[in-house]
Protein backbone atom coordinates (compact mmCIF):
# COMPACT_ATOMS: atom_id res chain seq x y z
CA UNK A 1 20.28 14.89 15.78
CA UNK A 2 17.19 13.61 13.98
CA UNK A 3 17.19 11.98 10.70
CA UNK A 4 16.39 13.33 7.67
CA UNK A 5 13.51 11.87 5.40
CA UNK A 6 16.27 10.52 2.91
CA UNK A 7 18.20 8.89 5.75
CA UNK A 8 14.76 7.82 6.77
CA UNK A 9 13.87 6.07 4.16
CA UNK A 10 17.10 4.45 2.86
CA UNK A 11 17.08 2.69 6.03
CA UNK A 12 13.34 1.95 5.98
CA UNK A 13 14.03 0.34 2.15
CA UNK A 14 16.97 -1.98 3.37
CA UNK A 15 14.88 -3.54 6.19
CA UNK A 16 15.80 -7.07 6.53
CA UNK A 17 13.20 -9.63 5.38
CA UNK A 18 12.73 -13.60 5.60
CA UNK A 19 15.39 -15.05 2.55
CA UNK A 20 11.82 -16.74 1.45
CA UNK A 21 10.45 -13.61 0.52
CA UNK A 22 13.48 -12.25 -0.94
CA UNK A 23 13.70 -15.51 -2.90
CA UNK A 24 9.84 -15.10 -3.93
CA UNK A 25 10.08 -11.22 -4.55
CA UNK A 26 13.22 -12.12 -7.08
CA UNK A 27 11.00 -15.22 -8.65
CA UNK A 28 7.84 -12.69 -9.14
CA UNK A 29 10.03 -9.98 -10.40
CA UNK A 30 12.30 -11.94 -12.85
CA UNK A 31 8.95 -12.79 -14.49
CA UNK A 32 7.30 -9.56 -14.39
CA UNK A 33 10.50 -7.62 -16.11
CA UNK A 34 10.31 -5.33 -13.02
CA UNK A 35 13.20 -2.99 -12.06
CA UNK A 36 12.54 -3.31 -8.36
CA UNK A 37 10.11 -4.84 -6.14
CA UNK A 38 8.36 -3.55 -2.90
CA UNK A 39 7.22 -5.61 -0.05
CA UNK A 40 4.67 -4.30 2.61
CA UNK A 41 1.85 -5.31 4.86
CA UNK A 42 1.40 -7.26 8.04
CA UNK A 43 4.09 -10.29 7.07
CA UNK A 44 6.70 -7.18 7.24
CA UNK A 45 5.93 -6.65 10.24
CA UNK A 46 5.72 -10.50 11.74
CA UNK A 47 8.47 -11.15 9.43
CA UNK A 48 5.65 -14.93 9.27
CA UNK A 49 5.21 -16.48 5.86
CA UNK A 50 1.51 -17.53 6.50
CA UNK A 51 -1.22 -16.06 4.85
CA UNK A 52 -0.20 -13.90 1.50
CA UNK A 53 2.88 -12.18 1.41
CA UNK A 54 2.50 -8.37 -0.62
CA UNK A 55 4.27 -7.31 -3.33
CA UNK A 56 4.48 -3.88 -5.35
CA UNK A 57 6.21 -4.97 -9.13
CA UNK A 58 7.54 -1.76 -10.63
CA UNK A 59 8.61 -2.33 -14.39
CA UNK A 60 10.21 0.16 -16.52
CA UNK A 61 8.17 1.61 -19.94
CA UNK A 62 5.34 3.59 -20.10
CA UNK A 63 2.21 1.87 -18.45
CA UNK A 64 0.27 -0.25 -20.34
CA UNK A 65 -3.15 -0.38 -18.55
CA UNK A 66 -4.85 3.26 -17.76
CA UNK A 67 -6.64 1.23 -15.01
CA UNK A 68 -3.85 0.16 -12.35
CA UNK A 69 -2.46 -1.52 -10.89
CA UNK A 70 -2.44 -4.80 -12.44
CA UNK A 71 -3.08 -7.59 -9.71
CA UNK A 72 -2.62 -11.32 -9.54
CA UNK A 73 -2.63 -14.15 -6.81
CA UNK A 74 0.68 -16.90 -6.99
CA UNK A 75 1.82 -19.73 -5.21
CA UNK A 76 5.36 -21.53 -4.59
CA UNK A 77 6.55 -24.43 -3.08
CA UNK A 78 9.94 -23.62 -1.85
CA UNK A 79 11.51 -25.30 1.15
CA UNK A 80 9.23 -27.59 1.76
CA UNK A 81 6.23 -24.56 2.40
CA UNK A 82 3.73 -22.85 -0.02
CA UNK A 83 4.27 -19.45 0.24
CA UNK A 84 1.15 -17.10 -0.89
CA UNK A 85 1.82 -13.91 -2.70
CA UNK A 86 -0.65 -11.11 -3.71
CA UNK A 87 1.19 -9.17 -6.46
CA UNK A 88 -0.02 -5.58 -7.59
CA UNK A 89 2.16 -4.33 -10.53
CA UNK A 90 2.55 -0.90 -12.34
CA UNK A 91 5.26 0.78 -14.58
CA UNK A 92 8.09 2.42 -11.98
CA UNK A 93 7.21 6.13 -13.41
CA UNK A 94 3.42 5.82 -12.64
CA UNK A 95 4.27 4.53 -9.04
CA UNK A 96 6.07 7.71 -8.49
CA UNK A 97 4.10 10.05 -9.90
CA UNK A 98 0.70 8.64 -7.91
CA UNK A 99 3.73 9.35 -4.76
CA UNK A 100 3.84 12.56 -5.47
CA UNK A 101 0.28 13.12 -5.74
CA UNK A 102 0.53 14.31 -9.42
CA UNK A 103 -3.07 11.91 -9.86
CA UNK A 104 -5.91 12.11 -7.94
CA UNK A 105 -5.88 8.55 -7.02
CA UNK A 106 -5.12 9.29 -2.78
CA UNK A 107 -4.42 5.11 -2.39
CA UNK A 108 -0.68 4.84 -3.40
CA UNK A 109 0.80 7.39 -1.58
CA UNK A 110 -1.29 6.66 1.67
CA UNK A 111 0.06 3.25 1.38
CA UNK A 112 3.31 3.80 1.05
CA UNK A 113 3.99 6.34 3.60
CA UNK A 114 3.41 3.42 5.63
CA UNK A 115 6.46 0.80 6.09
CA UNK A 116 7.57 -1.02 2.79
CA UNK A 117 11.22 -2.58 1.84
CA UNK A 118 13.07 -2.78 -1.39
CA UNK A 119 13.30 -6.72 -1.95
CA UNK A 120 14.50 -6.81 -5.62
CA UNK A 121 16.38 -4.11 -7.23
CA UNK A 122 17.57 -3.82 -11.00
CA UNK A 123 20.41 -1.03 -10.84
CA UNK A 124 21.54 2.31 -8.89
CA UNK A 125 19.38 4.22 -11.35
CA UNK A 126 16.32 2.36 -9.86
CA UNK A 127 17.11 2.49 -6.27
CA UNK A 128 17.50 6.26 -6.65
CA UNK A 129 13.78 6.37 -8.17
CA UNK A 130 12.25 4.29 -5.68
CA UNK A 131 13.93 6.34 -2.78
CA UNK A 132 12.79 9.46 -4.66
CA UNK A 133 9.37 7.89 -4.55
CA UNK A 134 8.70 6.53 -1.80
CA UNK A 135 10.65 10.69 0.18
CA UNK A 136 7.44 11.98 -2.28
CA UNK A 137 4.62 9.84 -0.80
CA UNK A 138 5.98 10.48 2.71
CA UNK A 139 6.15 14.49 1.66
CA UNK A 140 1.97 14.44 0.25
CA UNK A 141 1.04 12.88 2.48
CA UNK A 142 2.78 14.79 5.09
CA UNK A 143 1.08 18.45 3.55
CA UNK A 144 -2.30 16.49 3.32
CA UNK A 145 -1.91 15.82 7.39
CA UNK A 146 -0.84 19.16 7.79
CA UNK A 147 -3.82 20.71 5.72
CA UNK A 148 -6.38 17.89 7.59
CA UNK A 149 -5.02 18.35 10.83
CA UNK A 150 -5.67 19.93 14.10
CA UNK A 151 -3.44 23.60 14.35
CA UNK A 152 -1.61 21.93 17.13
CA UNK A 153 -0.78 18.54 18.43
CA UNK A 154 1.27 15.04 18.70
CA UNK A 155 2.73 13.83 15.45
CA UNK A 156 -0.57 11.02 16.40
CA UNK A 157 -2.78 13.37 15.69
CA UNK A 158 -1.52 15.11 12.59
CA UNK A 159 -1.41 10.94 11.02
CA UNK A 160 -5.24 10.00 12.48
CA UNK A 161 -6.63 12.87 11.16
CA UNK A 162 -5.30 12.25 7.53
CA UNK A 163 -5.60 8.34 7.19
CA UNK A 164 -9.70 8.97 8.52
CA UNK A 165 -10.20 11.25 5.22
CA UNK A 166 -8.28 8.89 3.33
CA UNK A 167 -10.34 5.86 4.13
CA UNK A 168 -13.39 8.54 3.15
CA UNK A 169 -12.02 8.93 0.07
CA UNK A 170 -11.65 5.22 -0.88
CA UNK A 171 -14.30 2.38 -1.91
CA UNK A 172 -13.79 0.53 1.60
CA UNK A 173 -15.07 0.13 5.10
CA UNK A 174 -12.56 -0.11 7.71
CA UNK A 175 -13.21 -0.50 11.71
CA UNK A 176 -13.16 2.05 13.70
CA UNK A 177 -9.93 3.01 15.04
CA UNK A 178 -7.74 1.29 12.16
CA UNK A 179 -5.75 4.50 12.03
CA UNK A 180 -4.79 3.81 16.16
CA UNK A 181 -3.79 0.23 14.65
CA UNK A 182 -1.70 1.51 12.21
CA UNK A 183 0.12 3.82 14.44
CA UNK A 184 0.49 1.45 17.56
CA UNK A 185 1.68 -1.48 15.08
CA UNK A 186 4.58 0.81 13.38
CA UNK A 187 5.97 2.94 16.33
CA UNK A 188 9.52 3.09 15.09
CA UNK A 189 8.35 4.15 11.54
CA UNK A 190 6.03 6.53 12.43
CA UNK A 191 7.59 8.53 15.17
CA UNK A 192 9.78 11.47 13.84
CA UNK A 193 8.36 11.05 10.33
CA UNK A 194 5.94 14.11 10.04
CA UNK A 195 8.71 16.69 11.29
CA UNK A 196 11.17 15.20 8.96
CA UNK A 197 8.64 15.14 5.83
CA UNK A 198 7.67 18.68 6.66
CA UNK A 199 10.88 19.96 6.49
CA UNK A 200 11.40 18.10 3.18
CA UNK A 201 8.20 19.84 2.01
CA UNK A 202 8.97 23.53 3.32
CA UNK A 203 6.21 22.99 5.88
CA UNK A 204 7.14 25.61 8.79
CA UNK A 205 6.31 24.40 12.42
CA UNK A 206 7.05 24.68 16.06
CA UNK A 207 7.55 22.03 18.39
CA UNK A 208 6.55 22.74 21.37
CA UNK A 209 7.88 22.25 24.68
CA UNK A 210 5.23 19.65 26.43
CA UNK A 211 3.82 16.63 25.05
CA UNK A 212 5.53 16.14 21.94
CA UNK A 213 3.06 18.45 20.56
CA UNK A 214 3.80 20.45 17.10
CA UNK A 215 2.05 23.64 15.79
CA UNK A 216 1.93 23.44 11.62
CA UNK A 217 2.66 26.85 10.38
CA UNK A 218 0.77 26.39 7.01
CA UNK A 219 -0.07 29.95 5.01
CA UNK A 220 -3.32 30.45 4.25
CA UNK A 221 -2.52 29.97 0.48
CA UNK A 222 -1.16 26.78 0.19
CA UNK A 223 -3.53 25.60 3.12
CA UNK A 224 -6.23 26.40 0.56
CA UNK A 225 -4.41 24.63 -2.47
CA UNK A 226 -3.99 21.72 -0.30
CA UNK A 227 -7.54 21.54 0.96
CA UNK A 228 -8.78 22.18 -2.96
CA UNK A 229 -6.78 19.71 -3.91
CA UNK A 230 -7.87 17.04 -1.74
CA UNK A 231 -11.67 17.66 -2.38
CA UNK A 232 -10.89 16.81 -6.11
CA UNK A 233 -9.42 13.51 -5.02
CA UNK A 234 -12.03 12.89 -2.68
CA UNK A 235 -14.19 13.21 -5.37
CA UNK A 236 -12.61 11.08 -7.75
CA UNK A 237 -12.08 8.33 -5.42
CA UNK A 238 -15.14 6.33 -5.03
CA UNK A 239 -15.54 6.44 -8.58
CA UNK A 240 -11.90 5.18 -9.34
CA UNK A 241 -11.67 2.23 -6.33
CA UNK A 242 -15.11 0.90 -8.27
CA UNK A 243 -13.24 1.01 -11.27
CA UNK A 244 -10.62 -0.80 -10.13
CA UNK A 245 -12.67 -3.54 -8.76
CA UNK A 246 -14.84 -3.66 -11.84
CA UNK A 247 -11.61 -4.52 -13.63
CA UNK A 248 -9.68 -6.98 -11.19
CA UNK A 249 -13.16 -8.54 -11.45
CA UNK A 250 -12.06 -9.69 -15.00
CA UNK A 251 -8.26 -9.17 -15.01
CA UNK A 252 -7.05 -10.71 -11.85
CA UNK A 253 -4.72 -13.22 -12.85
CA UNK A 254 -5.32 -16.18 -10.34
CA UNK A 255 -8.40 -14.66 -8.96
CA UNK A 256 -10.18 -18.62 -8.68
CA UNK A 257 -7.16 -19.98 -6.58
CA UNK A 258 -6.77 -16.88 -4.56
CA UNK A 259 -10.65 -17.12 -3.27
CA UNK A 260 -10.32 -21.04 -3.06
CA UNK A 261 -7.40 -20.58 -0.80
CA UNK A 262 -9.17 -17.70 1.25
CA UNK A 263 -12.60 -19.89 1.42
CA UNK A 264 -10.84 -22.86 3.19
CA UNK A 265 -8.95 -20.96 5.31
CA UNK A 266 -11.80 -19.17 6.85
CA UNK A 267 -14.11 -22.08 6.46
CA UNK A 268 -12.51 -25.16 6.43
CA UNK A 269 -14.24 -26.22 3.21
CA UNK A 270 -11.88 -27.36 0.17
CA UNK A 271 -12.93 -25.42 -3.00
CA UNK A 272 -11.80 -27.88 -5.70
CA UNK A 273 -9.96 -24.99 -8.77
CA UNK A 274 -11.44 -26.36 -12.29
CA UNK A 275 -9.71 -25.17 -15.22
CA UNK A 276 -13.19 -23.91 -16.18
CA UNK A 277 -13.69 -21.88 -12.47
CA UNK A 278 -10.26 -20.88 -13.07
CA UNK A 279 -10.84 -19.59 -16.52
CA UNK A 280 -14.36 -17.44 -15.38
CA UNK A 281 -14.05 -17.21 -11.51
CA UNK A 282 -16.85 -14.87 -11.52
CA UNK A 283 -19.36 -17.06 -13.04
CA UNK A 284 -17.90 -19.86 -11.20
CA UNK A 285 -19.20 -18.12 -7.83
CA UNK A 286 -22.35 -18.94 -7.38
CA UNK A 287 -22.12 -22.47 -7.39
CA UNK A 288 -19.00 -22.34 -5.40
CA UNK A 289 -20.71 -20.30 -2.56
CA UNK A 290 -23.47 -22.83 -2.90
CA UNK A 291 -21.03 -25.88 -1.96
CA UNK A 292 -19.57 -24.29 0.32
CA UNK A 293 -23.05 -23.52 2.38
CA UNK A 294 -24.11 -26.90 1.71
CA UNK A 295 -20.52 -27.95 3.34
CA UNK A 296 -21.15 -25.83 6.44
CA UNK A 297 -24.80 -26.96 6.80
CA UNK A 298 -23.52 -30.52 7.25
C-alpha cells in the first residue's frame, strides 16, 4: 500500500543526520530563539560536512522583517573541524504560509518540496506545524505541476515541467537540465510523491497501466485558478528575488567571512577579514577583487 503524504513526510523530517550538524543546528537555533530548525541541500544528501551546511531557523512571533528571510554566514570549531553554516531565518507562521502558497513568493515552497529534515525541535505543538508545512508545500506545488504539466505522463515529467517555470519565475540562472539533477539525485524522495500530494489536494488522476505514466484529471476551473495564479507569481518574482538581494546586500550578517571563505576556496587566495571589510563588505569589494587578481596574476 503506498504511503500517504503525512506518513511521507514524518519520515522524510526524522532523516538521520551527522551528530555535527545536529550539534550545529541546536547551537544556531538556541541563539536564534527558533522553535525548530530545518536542514536541506547537498550535505543532506552526502551526509559530508565540507563546504556550508543549510539551515532554515523558524522562530515563533509575528515576523519582524517584511523582506525575508533573514540570512547570515557562521562558523564553529567543534571536534577538531570548522563546520560552515549558511543560515536563512523567518518567523514559523510565515514559513508556512509561503508553503501553502498564500504569498506570491514561488521560492519556499519549491524548495521545500524537495528533501529537508527536522534537526532542532522546540515542542509537539511545533513538530505538528512544521509537518503541516512542509504536507502544504508538497500539496502547491503538487497542483502547480499538475496545472504546468503535460495531460499525461511519468511522475518525471509532471516535476520537470514545474521546477523549469519555477526557475522562470526566480532572479537566477540555472544549467540546463538542473531539474534532471534534482530528480536523479533524490530518487527515493521523489518517487510516489506527486500521487500522494494529489490525493492530499483532491487532485483526481489515473494511473495508467504502462510506464508509470499518470493522467491529471484537473477541471477546467481550478486548472484556470491555478494557471492565474501562477502568472501573478511569475510576475512578482523577479521583482521580489532583486529585492531580496538588494537587502542581504546590506543585512547579511557575516556576508565578509562568507565571500572570504568562498574566494579561497575557489581560488586559493587568502582574503585577510578586517573588522572594517567586515563591517561594509560591499565597499570592501573592490579592493578585495583587486588582490585577489593581482594574487592570480602572480
Amino acid at each position: 500500500m503506498s504511503q500517504t503524504l503525512s506518513q511521507r513526510v514524518e519520515l522524510q523530517m526524522d532523516r538521520a543526520v551527522r551528530p555535527e550538524v545536529a550539534a550545529f543546528a541546536r547551537r544556531l537555533a538556541e541563539a536564534a530563539g527558533a522553535q525548530a530548525a530545518l536542514f536541506y541541500g547537498s550535505n543532506l544528501r552526502t551526509g559530508e560536512l565540507e563546504g556550508v551546511l543549510d539551515f532554515y531557523l523558524l522562530p515563533p512571533g509575528p515576523q519582524v522583517e517584511r523582506i525575508w528571510p533573514r540570512v547570515s554566514y557562521h562558523e564553529w570549531e567543534h571536534g577538531g573541524q570548522t563546520l560552515r553554516a549558511k543560515v536563512a531565518t523567518m518567523a514559523l507562521e510565515t514559513f508556512a504560509r509561503a508553503c501553502r502558497g498564500d504569498s506570491r513568493d514561488t521560492t519556499i515552497w519549491a524548495r521545500f518540496v524537495q528533501p529537508s529534515a527536522l534537526v532542532y525541535l522546540q515542542g509537539a505543538d511545533a513538530r505538528r506545524a512544521v509537518r503541516s508545512a512542509l504536507e502544504r508545500a508538497a500539496v502547491t506545488a503538487a497542483g502547480y505541476a499538475a496545472a504546468l504539466g503535460p495531460a499525461a505522463g511519468t511522475e518525471a515529467d509532471y516535476w520537470r515541467a514545474l521546477f523549469r517555470e519555477t526557475y522562470k519565475a526566480e532572479f537566477r540562472v540555472e544549467q540546463p537540465g538542473r531539474e534532471d539533477s534534482i530528480l536523479a539525485l533524490n530518487p527515493g524522495h521523489f518517487d510516489g510523491l506527486l500521487p500522494a500530494a494529489w490525493r492530499m489536494a483532491g487532485i483526481g488522476f489515473v494511473e495508467q497501466e504502462s510506464g508509470g505514466r499518470l493522467a491529471v484529471a484537473l477541471d477546467s476551473t481550478r486548472r484556470a485558478r491555478l494557471l492565474a495564479d501562477w502568472r501573478a507569481s511569475r510576475r512578482w518574482g523577479k521583482p521580489l528575488n532583486v529585492l531580496r538581494l538588494l537587502k542581504a546586500s546590506t543585512t547579511f550578517e557575516g556576508a565578509a567571512r562568507y565571500a572570504a571563505w568562498k574566494i579561497e576556496r575557489h581560488t586559493g587566495v587568502p582574503v585577510e577579514v578586517t573588522p572594517w571589510r567586515e563591517r561594509h563588505p560591499v565597499l570592501a569589494a573592490p579592493a578585495v577583487l583587486w588582490q585577489v587578481w593581482r594574487a592570480r596574476r602572480g
